[in-house]
C-alpha atoms as a PDB file:
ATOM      1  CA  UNK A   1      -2.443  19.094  38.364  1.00  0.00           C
ATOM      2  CA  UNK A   2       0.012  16.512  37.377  1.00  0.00           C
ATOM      3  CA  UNK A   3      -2.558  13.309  39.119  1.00  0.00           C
ATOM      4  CA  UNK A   4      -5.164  14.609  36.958  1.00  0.00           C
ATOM      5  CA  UNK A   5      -3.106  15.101  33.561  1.00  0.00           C
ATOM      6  CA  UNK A   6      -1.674  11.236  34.605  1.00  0.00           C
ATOM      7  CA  UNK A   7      -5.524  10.114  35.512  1.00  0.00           C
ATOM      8  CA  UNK A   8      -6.537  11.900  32.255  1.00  0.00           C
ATOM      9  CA  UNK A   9      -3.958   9.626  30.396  1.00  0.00           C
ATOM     10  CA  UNK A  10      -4.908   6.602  32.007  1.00  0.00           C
ATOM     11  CA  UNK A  11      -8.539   7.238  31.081  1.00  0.00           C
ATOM     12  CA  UNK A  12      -8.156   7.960  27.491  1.00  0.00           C
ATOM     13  CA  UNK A  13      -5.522   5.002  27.300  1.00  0.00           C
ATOM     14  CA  UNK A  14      -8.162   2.443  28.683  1.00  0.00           C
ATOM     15  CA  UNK A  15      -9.977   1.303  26.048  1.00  0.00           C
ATOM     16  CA  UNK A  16     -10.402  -2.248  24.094  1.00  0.00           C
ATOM     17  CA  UNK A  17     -11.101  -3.374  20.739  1.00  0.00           C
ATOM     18  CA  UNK A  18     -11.671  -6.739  19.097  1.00  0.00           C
ATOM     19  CA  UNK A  19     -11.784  -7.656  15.420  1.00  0.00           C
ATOM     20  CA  UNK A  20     -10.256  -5.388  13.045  1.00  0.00           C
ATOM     21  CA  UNK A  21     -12.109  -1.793  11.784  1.00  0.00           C
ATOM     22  CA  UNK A  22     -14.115  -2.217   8.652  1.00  0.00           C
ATOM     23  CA  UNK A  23     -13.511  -0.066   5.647  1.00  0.00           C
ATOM     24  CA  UNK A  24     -16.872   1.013   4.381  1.00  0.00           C
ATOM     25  CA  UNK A  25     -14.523   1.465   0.849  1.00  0.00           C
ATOM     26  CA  UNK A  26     -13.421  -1.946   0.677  1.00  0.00           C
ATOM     27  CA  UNK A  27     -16.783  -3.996   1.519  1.00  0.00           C
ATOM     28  CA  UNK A  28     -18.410  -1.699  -1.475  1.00  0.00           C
ATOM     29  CA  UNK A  29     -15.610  -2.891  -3.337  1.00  0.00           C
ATOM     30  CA  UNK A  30     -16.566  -6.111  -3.301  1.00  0.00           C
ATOM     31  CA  UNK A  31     -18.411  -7.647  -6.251  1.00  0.00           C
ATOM     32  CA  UNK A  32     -20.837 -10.223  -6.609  1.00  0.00           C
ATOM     33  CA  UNK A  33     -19.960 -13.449  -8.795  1.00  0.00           C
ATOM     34  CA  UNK A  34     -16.238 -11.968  -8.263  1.00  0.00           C
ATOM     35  CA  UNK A  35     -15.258 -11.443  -4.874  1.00  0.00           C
ATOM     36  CA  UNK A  36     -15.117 -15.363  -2.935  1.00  0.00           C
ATOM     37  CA  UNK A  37     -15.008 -15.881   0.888  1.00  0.00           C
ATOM     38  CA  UNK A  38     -11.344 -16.159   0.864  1.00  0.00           C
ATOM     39  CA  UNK A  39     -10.574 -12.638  -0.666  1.00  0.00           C
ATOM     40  CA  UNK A  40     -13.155 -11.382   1.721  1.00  0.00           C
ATOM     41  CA  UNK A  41     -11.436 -13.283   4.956  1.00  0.00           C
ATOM     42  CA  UNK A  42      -8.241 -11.817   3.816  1.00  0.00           C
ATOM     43  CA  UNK A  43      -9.399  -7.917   3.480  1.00  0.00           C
ATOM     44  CA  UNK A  44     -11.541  -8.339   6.528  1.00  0.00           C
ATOM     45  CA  UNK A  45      -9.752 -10.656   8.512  1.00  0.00           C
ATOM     46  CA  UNK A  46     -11.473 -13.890  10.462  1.00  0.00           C
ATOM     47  CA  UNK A  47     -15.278 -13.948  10.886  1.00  0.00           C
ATOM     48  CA  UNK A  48     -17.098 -13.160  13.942  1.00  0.00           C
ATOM     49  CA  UNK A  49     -19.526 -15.707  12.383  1.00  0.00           C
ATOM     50  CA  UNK A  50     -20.016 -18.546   9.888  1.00  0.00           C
ATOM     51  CA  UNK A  51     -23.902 -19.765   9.059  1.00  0.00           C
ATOM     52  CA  UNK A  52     -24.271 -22.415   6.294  1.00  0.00           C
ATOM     53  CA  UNK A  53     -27.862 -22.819   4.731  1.00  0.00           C
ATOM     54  CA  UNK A  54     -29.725 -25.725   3.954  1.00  0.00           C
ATOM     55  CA  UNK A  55     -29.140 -24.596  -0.021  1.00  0.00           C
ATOM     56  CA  UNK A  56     -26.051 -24.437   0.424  1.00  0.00           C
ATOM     57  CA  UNK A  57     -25.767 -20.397   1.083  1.00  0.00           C
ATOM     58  CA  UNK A  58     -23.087 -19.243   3.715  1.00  0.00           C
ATOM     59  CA  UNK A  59     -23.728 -16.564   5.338  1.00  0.00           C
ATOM     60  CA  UNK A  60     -20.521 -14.624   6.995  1.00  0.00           C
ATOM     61  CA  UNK A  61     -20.358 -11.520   9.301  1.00  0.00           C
ATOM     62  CA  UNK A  62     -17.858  -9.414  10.373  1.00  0.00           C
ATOM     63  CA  UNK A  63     -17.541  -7.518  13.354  1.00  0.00           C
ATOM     64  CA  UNK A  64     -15.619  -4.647  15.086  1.00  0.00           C
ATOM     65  CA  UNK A  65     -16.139  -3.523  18.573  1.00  0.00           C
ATOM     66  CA  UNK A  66     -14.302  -1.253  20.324  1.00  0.00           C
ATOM     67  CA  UNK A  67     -14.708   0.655  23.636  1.00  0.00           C
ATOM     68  CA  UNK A  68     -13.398   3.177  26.001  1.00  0.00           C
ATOM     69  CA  UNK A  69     -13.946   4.751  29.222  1.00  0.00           C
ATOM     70  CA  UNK A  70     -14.550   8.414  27.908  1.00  0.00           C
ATOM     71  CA  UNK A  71     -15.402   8.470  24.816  1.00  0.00           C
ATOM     72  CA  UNK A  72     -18.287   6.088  23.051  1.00  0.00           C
ATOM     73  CA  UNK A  73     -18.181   2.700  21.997  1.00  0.00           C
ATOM     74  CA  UNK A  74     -17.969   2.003  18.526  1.00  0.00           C
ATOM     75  CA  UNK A  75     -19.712  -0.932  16.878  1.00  0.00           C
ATOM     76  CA  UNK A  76     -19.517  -2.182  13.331  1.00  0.00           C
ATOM     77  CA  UNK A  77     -21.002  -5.056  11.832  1.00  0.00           C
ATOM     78  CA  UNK A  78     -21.370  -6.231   8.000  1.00  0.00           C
ATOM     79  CA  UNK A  79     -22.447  -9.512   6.639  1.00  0.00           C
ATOM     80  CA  UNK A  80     -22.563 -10.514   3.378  1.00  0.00           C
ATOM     81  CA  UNK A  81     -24.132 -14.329   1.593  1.00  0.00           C
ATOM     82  CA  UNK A  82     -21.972 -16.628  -0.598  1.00  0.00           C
ATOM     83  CA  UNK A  83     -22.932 -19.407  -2.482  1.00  0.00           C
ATOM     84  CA  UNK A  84     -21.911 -22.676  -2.188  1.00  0.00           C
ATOM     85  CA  UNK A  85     -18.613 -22.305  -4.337  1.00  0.00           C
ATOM     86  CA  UNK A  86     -17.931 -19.557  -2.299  1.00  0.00           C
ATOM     87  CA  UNK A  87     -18.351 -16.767  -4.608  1.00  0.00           C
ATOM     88  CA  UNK A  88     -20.043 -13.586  -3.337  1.00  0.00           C
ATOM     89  CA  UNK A  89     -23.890 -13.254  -3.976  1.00  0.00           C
ATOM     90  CA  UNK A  90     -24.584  -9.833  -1.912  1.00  0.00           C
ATOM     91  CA  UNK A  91     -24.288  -8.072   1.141  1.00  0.00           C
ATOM     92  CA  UNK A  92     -27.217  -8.455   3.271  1.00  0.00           C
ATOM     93  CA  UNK A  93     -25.525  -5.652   5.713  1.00  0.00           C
ATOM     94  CA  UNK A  94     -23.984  -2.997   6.638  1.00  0.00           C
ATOM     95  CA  UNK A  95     -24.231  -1.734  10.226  1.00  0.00           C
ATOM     96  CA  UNK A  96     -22.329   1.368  12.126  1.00  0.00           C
ATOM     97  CA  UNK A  97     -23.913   1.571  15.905  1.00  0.00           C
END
């Protein structure tokens, strides 16, 4: 009884996550013409990626992944366009999967 309790631990203990959990809350939050990259970088952390357009658009994305051996993996992705002066135009978006 006490291997599986301590295999049971191990199991539920082995699990990995990379970027930080996004807030549905906060990215609604966020306001076009109002909200620049920087605010969003420091509410969301660093970018999983950075895509600038030939008109000058960037385009940012945010991710969260996180896995275990038990239970299911949790994805989240958002990604939202800024102009060139980085101010926020929209979020093209939201993903939970």
């Amino acid at each position: 009884m006490k291997r599986a309790l301590i295999l049971i631990a191990l199991l539920l203990s082995a699990c990995t996550s990379v970027g930080k959990r996004l807030d549905d809350h906060t990215v609604r939050n966020f306001k076009p013409g109002v909200t620049t990259l920087q605010d969003a970088k420091s509410t969301l952390g660093a970018p999983a990626e950075v895509i600038y357009g030939v008109d000058g658009t960037i385009y940012v994305s945010w991710t969260y992944f996180q896995a275990n051996l038990i239970l299911r993996d949790n994805s989240q992705r958002v990604s939202i366009a800024f102009d060139p002066q980085e101010k926020m135009i929209r979020v093209i978006s939201r993903e939970e999967f």
